[in-house]
N, C-alpha and C. Protein backbone atom coordinates (compact mmCIF):
# COMPACT_ATOMS: atom_id res chain seq x y z
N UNK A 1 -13.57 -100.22 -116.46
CA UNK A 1 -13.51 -100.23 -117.90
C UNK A 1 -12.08 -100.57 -118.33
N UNK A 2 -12.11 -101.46 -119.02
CA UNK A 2 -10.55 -101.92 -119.89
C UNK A 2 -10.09 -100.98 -120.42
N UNK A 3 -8.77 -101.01 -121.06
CA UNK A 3 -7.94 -100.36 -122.15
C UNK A 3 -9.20 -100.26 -123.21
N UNK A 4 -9.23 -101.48 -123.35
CA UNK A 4 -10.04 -101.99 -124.97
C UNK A 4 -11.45 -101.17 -124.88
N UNK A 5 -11.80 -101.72 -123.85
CA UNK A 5 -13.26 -100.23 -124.17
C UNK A 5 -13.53 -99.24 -124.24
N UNK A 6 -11.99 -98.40 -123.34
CA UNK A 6 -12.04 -97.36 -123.77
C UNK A 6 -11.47 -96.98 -125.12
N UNK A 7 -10.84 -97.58 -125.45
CA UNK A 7 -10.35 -97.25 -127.16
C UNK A 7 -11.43 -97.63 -127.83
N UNK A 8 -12.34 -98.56 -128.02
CA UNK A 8 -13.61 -98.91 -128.60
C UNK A 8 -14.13 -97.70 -128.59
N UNK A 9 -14.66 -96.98 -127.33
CA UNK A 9 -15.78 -95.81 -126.96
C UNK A 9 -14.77 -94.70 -128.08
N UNK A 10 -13.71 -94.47 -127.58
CA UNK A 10 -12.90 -93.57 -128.12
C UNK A 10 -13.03 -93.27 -129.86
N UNK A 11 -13.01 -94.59 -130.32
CA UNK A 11 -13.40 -94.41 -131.79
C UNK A 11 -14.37 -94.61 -132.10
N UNK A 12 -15.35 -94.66 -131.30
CA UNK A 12 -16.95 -94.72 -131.92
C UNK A 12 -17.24 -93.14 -131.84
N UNK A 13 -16.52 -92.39 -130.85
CA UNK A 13 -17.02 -90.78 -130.80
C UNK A 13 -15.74 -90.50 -132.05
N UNK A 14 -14.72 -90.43 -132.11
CA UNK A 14 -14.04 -90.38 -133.26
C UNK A 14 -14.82 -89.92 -134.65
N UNK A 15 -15.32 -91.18 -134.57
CA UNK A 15 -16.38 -91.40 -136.03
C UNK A 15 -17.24 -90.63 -136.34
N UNK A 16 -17.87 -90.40 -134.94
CA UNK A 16 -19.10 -89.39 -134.74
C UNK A 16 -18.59 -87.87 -135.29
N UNK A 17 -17.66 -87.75 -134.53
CA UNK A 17 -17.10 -85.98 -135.03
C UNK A 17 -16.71 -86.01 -136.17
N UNK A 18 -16.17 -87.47 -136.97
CA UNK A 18 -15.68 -87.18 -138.43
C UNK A 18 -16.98 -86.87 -139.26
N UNK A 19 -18.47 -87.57 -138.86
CA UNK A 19 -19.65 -87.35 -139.59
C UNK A 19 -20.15 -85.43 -139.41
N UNK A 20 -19.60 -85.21 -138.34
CA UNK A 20 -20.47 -84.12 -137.90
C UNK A 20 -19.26 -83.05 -138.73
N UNK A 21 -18.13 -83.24 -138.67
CA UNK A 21 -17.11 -82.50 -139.64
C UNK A 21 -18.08 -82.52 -141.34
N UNK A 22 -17.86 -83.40 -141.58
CA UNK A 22 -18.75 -83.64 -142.88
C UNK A 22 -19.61 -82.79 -143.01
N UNK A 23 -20.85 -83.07 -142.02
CA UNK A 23 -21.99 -81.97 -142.39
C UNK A 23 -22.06 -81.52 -142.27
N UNK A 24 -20.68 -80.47 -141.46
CA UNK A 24 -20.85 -79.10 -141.15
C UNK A 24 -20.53 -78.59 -142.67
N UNK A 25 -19.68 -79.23 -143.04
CA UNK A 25 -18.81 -78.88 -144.78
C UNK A 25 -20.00 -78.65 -145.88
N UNK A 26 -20.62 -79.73 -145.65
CA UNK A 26 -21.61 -79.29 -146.76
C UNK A 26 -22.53 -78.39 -146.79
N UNK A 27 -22.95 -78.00 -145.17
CA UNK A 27 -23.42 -76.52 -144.85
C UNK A 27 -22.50 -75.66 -145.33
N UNK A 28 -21.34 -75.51 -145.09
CA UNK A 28 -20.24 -74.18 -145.09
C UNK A 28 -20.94 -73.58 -146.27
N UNK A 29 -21.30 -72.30 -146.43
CA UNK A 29 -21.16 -71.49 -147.68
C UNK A 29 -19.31 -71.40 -148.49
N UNK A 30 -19.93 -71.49 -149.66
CA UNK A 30 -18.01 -71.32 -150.09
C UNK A 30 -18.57 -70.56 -151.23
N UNK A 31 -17.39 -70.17 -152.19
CA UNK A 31 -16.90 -69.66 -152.85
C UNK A 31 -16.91 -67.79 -152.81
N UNK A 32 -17.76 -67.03 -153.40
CA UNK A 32 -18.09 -65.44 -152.97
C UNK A 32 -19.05 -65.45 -152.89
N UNK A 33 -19.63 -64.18 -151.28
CA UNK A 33 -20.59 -64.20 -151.26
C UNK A 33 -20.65 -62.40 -151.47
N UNK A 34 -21.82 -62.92 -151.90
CA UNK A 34 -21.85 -61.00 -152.90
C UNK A 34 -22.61 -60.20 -151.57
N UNK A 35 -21.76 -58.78 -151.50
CA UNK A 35 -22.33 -58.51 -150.47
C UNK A 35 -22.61 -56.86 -150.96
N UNK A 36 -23.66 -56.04 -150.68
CA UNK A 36 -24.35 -54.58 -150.98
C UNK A 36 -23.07 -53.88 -150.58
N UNK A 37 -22.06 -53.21 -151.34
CA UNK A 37 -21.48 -52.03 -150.83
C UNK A 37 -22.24 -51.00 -150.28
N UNK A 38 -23.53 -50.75 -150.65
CA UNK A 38 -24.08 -50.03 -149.88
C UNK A 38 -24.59 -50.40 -148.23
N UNK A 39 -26.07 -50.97 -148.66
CA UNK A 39 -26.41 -51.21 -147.37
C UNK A 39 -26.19 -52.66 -146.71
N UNK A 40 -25.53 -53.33 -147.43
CA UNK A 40 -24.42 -54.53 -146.52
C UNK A 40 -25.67 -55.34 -146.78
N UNK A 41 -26.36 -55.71 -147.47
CA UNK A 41 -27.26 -56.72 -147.58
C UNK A 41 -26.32 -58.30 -147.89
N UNK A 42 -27.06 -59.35 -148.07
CA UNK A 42 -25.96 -60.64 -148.84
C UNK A 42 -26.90 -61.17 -149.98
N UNK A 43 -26.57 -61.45 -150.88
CA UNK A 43 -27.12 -62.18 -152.08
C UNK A 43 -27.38 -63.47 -151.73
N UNK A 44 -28.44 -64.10 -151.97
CA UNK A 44 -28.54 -65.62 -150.71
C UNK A 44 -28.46 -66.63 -152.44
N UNK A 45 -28.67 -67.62 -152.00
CA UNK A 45 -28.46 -68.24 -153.72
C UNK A 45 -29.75 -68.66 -154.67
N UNK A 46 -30.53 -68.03 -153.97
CA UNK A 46 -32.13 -67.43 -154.79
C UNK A 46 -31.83 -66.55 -155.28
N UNK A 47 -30.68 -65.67 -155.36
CA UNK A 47 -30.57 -64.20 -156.01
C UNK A 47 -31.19 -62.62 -155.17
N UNK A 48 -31.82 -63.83 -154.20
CA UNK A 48 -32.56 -62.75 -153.08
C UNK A 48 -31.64 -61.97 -152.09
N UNK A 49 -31.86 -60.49 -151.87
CA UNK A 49 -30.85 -59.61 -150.80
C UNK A 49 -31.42 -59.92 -149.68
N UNK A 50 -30.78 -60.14 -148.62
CA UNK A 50 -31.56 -60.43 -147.19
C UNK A 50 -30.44 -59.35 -146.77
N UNK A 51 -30.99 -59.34 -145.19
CA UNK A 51 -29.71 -58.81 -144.08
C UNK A 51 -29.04 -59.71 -143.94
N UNK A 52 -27.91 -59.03 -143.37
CA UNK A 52 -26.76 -60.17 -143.09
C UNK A 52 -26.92 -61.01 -141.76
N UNK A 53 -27.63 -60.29 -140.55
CA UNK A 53 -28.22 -61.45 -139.71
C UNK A 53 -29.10 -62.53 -140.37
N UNK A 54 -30.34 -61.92 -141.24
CA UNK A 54 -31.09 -62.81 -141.59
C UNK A 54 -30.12 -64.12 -142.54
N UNK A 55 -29.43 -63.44 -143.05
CA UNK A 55 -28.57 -64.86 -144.02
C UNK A 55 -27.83 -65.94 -143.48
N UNK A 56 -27.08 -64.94 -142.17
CA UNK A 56 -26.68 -65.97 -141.33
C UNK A 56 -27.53 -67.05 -140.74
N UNK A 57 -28.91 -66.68 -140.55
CA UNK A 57 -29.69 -67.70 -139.35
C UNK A 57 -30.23 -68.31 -140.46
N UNK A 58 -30.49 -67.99 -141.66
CA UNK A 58 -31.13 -69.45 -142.45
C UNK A 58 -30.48 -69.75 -142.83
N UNK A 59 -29.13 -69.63 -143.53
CA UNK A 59 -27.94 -70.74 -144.02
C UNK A 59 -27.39 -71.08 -143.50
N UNK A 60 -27.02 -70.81 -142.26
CA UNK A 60 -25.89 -71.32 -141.48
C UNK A 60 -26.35 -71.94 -140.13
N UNK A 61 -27.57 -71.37 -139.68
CA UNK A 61 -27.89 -72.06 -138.38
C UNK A 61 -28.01 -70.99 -137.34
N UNK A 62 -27.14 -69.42 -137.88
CA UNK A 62 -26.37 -68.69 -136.76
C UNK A 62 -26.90 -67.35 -136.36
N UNK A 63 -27.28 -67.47 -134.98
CA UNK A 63 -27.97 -66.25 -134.50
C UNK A 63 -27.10 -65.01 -134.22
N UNK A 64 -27.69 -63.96 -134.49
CA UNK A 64 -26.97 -62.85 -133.85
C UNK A 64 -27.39 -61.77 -132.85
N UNK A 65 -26.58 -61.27 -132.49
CA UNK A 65 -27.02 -60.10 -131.50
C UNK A 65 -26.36 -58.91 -132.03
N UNK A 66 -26.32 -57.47 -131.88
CA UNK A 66 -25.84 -56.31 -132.42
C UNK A 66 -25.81 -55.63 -131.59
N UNK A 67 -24.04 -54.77 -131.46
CA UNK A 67 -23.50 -54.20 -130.62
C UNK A 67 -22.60 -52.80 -131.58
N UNK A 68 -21.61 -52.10 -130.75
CA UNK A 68 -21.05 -51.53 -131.40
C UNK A 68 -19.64 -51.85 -131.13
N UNK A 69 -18.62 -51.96 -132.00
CA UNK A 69 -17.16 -52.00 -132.02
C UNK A 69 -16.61 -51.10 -131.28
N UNK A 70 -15.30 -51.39 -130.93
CA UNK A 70 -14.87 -49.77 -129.87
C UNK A 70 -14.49 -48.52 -131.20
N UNK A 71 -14.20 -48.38 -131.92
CA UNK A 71 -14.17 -47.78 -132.72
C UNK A 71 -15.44 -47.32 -133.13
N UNK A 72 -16.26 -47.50 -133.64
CA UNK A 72 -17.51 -46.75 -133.39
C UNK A 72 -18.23 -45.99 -132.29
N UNK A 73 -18.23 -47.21 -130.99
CA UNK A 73 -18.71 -46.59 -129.59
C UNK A 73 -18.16 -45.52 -129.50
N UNK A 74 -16.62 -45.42 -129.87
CA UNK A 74 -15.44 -44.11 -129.73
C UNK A 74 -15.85 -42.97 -130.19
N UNK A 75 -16.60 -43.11 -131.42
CA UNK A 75 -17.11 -42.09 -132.30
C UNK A 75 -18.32 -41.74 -132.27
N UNK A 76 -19.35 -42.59 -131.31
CA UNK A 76 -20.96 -41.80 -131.21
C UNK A 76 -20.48 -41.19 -130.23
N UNK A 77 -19.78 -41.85 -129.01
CA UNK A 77 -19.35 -41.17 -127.25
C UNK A 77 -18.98 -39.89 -127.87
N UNK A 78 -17.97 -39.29 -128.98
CA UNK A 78 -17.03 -38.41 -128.98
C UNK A 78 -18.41 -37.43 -129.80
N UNK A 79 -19.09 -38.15 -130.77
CA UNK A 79 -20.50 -37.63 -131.22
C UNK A 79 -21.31 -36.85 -130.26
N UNK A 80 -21.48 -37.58 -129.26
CA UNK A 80 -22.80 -36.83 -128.66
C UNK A 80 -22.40 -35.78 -127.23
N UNK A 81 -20.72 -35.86 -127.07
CA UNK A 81 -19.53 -35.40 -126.22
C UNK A 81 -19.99 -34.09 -126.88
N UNK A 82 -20.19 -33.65 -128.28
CA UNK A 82 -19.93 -32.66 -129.51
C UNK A 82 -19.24 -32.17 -129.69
């Protein structure tokens, strides 16, 4: 492969990531997203409360899993320690 084709290939993927930059942007949620001081729900832009996993996987694409922080783990361990 030449110089030249690889700089050809080089900016044809270039291009590609500048499109895929793009549509990640117009996915991005922006401005505030209203969130339950209580039970942490998110306001989706139907006005509808979902969970915050559920909001993530239909607006954004993004799955989750649920764990505990060490700061919590710290505090059920020291919880059930009594």
């Amino acid at each position: 492969m030449t110089n030249s084709d690889e700089i050809t290939k080089l900016r044809r993927e270039i291009e590609l990531l500048k499109k895929e930059i793009a549509e990640l942007r117009l996915k991005a949620p922006s401005g505030v997203m209203q969130i339950c001081s209580s039970c942490k729900k998110v306001k989706d832009p139907n006005g509808h409360w979902l969970p915050l996993d559920r909001y993530l996987h239909l607006y954004m694409g993004i799955d989750s899993s649920h764990g505990y922080c060490d700061e919590c783990a710290a505090r059920l361990i020291a919880e059930e320690e009594g």
